[in-house]
C-alpha atoms as a PDB file:
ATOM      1  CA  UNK A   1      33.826  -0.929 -15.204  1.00  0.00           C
ATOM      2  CA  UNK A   2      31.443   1.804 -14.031  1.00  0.00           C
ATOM      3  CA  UNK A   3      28.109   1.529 -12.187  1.00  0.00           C
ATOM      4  CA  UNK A   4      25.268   2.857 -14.386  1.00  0.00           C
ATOM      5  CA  UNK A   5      23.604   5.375 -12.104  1.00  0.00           C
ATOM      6  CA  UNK A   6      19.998   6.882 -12.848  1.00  0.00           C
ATOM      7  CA  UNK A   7      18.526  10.158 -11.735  1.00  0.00           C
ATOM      8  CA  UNK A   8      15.149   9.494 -10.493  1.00  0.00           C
ATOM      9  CA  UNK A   9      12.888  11.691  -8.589  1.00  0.00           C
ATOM     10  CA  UNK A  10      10.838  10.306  -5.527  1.00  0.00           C
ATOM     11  CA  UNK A  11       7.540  10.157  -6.064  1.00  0.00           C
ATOM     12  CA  UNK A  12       5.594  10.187  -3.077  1.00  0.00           C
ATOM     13  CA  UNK A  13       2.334   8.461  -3.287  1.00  0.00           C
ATOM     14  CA  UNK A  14      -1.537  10.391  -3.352  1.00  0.00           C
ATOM     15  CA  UNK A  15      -3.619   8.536  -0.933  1.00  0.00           C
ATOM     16  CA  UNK A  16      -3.275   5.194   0.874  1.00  0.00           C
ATOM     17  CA  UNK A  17      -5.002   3.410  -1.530  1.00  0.00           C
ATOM     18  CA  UNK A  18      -2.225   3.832  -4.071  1.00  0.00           C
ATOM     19  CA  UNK A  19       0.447   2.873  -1.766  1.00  0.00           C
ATOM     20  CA  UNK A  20      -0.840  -0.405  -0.597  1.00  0.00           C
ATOM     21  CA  UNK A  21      -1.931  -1.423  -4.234  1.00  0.00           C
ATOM     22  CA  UNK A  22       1.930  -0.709  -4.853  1.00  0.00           C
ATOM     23  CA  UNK A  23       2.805  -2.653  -1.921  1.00  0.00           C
ATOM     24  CA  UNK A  24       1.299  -5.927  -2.849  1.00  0.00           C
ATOM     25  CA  UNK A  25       2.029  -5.236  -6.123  1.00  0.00           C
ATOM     26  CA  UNK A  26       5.781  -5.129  -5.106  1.00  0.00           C
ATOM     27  CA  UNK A  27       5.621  -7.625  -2.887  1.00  0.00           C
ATOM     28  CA  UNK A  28       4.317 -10.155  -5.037  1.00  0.00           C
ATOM     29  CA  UNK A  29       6.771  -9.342  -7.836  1.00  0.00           C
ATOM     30  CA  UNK A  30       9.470  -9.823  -5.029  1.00  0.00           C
ATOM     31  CA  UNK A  31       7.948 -13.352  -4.185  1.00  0.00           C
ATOM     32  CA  UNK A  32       7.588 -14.545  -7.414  1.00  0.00           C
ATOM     33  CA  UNK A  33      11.405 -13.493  -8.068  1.00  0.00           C
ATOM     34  CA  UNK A  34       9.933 -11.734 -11.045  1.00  0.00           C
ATOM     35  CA  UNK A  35      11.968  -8.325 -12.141  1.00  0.00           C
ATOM     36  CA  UNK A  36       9.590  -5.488 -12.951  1.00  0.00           C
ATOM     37  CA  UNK A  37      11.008  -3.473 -15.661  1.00  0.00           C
ATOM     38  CA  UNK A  38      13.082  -0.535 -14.143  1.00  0.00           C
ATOM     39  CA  UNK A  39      11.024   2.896 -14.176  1.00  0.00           C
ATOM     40  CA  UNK A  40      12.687   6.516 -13.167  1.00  0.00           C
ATOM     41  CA  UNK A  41       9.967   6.557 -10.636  1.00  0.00           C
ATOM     42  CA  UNK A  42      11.477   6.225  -6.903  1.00  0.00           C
ATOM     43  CA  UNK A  43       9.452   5.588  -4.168  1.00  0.00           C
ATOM     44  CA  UNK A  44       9.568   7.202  -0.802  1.00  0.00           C
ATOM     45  CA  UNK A  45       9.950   3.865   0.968  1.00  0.00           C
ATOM     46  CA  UNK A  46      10.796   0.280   0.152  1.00  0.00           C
ATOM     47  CA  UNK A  47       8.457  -2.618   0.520  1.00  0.00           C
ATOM     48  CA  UNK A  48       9.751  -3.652   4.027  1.00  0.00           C
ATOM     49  CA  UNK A  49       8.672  -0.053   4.843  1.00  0.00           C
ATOM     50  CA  UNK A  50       5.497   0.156   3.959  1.00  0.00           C
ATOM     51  CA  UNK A  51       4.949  -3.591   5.431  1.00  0.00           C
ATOM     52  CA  UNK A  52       6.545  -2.455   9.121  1.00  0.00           C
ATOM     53  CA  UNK A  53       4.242   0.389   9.222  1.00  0.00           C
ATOM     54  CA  UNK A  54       0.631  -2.043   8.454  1.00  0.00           C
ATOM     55  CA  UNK A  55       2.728  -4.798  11.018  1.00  0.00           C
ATOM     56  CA  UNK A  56       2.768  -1.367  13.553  1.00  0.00           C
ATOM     57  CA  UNK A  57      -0.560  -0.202  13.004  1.00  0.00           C
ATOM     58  CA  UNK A  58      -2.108  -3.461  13.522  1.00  0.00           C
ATOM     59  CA  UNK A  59      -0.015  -4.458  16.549  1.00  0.00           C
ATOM     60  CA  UNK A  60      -1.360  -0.940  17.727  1.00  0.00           C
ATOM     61  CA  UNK A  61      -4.736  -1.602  17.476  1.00  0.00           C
ATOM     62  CA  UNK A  62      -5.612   0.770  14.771  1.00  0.00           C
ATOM     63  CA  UNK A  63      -6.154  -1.989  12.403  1.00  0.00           C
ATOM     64  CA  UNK A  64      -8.176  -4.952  13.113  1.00  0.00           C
ATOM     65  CA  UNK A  65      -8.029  -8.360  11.963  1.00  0.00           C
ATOM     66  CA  UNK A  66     -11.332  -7.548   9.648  1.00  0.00           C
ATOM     67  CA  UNK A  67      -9.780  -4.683   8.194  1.00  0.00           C
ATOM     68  CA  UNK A  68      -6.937  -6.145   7.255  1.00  0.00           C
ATOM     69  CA  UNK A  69      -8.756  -9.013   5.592  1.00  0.00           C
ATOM     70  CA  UNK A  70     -10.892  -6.418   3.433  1.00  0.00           C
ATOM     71  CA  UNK A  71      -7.679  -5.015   2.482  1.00  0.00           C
ATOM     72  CA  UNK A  72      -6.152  -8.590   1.050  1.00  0.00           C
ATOM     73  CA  UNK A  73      -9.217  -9.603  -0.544  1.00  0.00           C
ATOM     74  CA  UNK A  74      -9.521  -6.174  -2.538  1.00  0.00           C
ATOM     75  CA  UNK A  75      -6.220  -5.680  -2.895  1.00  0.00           C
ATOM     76  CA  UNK A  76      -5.756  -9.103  -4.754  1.00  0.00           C
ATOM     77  CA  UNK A  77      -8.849  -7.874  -7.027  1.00  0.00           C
ATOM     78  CA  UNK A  78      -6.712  -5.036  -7.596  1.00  0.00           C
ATOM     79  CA  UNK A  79      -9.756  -2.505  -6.481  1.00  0.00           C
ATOM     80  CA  UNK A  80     -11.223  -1.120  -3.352  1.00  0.00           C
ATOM     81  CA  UNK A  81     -14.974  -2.250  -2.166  1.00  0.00           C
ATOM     82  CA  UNK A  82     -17.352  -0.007  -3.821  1.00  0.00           C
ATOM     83  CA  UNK A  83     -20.187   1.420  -0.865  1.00  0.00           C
ATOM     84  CA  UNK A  84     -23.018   1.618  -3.194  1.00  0.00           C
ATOM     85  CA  UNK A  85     -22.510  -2.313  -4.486  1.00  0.00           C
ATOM     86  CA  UNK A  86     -25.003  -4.299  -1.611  1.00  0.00           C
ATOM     87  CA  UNK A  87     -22.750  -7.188  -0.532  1.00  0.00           C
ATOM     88  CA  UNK A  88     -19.936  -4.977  -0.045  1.00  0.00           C
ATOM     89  CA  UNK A  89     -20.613  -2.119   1.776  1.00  0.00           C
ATOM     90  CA  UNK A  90     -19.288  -3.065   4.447  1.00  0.00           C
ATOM     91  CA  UNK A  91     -16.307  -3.971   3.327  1.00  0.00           C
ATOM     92  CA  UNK A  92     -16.651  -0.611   2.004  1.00  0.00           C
ATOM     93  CA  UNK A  93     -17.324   0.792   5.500  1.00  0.00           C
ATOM     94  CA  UNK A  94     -14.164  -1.403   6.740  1.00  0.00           C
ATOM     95  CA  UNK A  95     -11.868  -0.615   3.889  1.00  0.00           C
ATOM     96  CA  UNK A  96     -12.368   3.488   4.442  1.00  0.00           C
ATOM     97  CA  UNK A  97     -11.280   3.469   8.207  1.00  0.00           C
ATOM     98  CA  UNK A  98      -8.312   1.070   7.407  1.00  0.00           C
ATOM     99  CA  UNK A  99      -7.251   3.551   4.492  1.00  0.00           C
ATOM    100  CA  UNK A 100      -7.673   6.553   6.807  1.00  0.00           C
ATOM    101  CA  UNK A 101      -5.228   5.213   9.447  1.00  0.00           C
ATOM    102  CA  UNK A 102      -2.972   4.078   6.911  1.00  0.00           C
ATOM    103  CA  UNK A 103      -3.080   7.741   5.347  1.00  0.00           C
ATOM    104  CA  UNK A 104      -2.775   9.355   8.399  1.00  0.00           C
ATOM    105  CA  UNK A 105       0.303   7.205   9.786  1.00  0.00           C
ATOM    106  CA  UNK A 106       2.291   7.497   6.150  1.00  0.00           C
ATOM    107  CA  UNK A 107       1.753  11.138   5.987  1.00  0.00           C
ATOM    108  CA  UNK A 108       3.510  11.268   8.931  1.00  0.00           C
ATOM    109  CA  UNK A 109       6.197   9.480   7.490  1.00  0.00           C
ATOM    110  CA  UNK A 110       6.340  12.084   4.650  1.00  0.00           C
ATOM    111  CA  UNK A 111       5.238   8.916   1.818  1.00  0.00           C
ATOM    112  CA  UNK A 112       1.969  10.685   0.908  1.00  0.00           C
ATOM    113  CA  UNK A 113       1.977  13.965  -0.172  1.00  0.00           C
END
């Protein structure tokens, strides 16, 4: 029996925003031992990836305990804080700088194009 192999181009991700929705995304797929359907779209890093470099950021002090907070509690909503909504701009404020470090870092890596 053969091994059914598929072609897929990597898709590198456009902004950091994108790749930590995908991230929690993934990673709650992976808890819930659901199986997303199989896409040709490869990613240029696996979950553990992307989770090493936010665990290596933070331990670096480039992310702080707040930011990383913001980032959960939009992420779950599946949306970013918007800056012009009263109650959350700062989250909006906190959510930017935690998305530029994040850019900056995976760009680096080569994950964002």
């Amino acid at each position: 029996m053969t091994k059914l192999q598929v072609t897929a181009s990597i898709e590198k991700f456009h902004s950091a925003e994108q790749l930590w929705f995908w991230f929690l995304y993934s990673k709650s797929m992976r808890n819930n031992v659901l199986r997303a359907r199989i896409t040709p779209t490869r990613r240029p890093c696996e979950i553990l990836d992307a989770e090493a470099l936010i665990t290596k950021l933070y331990l670096a002090g480039k992310l702080t305990d707040e930011e990383l907070s913001i980032m959960k509690r939009f992420g779950d909503k599946r949306r970013a804080p918007h800056q012009h909504i009263w109650c959350e701009n700062r989250a909006s404020q906190l959510w930017n700088n935690a998305m530029s470090v994040i850019e900056d870092a995976a760009k680096q890596r080569g994950w964002i194009d």
